[in-house]
N, C-alpha and C. Protein backbone atom coordinates (compact mmCIF):
# COMPACT_ATOMS: atom_id res chain seq x y z
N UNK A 1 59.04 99.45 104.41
CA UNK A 1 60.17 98.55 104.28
C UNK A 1 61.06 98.69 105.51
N UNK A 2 61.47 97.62 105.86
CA UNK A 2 62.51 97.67 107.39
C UNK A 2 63.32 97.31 107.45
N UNK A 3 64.42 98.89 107.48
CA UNK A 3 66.01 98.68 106.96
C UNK A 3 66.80 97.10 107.55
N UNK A 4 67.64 96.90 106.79
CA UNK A 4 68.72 95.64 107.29
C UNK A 4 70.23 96.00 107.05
N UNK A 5 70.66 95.46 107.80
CA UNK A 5 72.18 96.07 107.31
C UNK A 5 72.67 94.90 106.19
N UNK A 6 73.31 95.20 105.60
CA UNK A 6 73.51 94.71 104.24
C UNK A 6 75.09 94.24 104.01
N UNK A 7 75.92 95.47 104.92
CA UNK A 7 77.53 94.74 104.45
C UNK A 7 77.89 95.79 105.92
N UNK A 8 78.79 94.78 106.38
CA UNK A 8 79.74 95.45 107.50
C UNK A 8 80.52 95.28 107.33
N UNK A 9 81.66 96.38 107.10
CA UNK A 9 83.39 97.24 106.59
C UNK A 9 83.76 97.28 108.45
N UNK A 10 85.00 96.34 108.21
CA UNK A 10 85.53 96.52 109.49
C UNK A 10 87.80 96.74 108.91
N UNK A 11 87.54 97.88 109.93
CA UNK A 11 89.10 97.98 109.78
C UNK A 11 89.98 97.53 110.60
N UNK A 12 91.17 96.67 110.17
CA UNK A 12 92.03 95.88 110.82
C UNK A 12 93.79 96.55 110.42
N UNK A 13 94.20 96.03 110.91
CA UNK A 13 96.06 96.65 111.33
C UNK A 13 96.73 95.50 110.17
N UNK A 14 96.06 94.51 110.38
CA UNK A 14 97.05 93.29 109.32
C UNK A 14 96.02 92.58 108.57
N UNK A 15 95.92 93.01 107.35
CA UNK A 15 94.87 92.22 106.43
C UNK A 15 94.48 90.62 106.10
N UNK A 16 95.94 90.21 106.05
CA UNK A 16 96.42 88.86 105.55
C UNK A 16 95.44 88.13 106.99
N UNK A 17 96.53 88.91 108.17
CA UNK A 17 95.67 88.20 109.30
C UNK A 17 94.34 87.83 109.90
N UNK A 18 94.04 89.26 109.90
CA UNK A 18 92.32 89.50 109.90
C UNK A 18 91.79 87.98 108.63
N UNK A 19 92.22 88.07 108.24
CA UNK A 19 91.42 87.21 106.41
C UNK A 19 91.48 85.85 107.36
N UNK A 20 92.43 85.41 107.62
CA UNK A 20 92.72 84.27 108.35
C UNK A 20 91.72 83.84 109.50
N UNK A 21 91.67 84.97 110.58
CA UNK A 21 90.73 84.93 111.95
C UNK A 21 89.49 84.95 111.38
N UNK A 22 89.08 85.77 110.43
CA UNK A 22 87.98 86.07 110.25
C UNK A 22 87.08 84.58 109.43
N UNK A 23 87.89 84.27 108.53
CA UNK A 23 87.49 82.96 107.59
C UNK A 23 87.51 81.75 108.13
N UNK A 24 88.41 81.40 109.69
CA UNK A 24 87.98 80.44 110.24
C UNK A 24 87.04 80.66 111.15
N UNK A 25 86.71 81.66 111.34
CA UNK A 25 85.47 82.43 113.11
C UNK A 25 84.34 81.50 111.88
N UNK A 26 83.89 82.32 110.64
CA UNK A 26 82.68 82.13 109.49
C UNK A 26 82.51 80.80 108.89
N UNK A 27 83.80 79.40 108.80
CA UNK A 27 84.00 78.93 108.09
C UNK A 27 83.25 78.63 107.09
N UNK A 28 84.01 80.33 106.31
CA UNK A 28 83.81 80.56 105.08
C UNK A 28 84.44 79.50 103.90
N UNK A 29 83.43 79.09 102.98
CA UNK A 29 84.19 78.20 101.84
C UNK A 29 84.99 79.68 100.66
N UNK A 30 85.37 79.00 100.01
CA UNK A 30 86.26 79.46 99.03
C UNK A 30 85.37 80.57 98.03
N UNK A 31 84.26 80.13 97.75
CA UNK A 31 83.20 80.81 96.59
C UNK A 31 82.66 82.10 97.34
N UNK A 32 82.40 81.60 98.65
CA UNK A 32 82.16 83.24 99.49
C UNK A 32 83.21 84.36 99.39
N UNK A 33 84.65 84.13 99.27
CA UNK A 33 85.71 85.18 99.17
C UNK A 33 85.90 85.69 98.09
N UNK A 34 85.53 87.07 98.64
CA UNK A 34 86.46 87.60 97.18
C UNK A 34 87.36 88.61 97.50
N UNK A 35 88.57 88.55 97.03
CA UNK A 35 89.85 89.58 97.57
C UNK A 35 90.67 90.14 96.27
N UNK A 36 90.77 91.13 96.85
CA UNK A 36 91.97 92.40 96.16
C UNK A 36 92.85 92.88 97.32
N UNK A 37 93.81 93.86 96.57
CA UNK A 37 95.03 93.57 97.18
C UNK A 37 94.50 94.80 98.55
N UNK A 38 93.48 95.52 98.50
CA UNK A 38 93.02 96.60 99.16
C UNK A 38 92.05 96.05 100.37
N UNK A 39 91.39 94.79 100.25
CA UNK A 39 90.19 94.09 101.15
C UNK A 39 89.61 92.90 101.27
N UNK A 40 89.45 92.51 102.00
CA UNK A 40 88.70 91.08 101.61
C UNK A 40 87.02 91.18 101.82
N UNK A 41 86.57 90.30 101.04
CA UNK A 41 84.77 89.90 101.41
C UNK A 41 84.16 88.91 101.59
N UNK A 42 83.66 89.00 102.49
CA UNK A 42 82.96 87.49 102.47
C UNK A 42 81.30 87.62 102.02
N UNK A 43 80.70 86.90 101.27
CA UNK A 43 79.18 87.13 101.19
C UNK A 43 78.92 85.69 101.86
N UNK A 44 77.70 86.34 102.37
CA UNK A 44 76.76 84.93 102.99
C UNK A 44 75.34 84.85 102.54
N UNK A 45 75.25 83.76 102.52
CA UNK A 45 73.54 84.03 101.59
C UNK A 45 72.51 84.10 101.84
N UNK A 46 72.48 84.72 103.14
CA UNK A 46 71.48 85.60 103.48
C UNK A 46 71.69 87.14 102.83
N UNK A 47 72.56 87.50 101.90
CA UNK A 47 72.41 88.91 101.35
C UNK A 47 74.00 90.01 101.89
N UNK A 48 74.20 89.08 103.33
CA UNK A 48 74.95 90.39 104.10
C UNK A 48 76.31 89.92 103.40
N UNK A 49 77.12 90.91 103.54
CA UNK A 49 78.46 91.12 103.41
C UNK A 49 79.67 91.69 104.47
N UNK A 50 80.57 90.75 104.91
CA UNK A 50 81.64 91.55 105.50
C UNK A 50 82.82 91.53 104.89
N UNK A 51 83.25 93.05 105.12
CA UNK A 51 84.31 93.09 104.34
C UNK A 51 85.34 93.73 105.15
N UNK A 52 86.69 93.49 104.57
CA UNK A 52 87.68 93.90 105.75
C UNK A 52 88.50 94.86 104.77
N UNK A 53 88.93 96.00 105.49
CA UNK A 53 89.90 96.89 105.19
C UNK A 53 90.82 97.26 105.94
N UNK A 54 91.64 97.57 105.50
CA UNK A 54 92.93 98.45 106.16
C UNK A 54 92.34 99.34 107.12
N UNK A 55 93.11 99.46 108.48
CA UNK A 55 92.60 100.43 109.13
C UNK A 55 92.46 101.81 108.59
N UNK A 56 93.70 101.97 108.04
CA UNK A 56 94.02 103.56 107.51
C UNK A 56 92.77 104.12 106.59
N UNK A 57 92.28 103.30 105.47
CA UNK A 57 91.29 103.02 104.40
C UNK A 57 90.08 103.50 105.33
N UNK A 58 89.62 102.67 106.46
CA UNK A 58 88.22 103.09 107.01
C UNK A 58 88.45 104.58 107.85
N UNK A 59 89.55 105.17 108.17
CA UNK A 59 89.18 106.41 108.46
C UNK A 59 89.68 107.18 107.37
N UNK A 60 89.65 106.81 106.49
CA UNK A 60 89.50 108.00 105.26
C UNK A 60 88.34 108.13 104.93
N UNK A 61 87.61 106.84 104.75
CA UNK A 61 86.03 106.95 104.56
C UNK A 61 85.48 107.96 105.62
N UNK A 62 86.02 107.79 107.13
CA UNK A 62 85.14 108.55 107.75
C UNK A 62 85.47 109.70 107.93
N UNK A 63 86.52 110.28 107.09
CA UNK A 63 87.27 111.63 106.89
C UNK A 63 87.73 112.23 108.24
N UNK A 64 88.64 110.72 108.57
CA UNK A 64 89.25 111.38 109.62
C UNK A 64 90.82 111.00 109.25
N UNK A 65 91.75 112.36 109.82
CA UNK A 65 93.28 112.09 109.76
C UNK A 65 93.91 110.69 110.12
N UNK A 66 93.47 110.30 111.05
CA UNK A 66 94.60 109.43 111.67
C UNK A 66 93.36 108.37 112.16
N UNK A 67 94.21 106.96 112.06
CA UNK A 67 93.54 105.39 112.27
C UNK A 67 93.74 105.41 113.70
N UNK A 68 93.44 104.94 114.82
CA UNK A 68 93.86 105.00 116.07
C UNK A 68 93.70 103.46 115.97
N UNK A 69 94.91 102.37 116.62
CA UNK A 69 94.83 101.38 116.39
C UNK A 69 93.70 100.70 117.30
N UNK A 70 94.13 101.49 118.53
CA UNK A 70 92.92 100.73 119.89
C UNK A 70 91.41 100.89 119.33
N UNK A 71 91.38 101.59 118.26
CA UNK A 71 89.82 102.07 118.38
C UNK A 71 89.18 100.90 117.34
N UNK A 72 88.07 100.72 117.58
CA UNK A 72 86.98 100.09 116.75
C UNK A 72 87.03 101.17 115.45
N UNK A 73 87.08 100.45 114.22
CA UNK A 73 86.90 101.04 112.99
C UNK A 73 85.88 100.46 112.23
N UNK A 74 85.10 100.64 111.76
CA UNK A 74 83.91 100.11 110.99
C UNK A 74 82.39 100.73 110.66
N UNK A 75 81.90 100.06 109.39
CA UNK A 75 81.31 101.10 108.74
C UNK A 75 80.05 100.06 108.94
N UNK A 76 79.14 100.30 108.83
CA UNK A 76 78.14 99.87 108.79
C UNK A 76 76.53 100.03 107.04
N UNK A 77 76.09 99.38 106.65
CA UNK A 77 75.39 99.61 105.22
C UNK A 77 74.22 98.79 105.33
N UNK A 78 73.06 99.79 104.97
CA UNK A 78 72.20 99.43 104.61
C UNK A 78 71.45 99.77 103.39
């Protein structure tokens, strides 16, 4: 079997915003989103998923102290 990535977790500084840039870059319809007050997601139907989090949120996942804003944050899933 030959892995695929499945959902990419990217961390952003302003959620609301990111949701905005991100949903017109995809123009994502309405049925692809799904949001809580913690992330947004988009599915596409090819299977993959991106989802957006708080910066702070993705370096807890990666069990690190502190978000560095300049830095690329994101998780990758397969």
């Amino acid at each position: 079997m030959k892995p695929s990535i499945s959902i990419i977790t990217i961390g952003v500084d302003d959620l609301e915003r990111a949701c905005i840039f991100y949903r017109a870059l995809f123009d994502s319809a309405d049925e692809q989103i799904s949001a809580d007050e913690d992330h947004v997601a988009c599915v596409f139907d090819d299977g993959l998923s991106f989802v957006l989090f708080e910066r702070e949120q993705v370096a807890q996942t990666a069990r690190k102290a502190v978000a560095i804003a300049s830095t690329p944050g994101f998780v990758r899933s397969y």
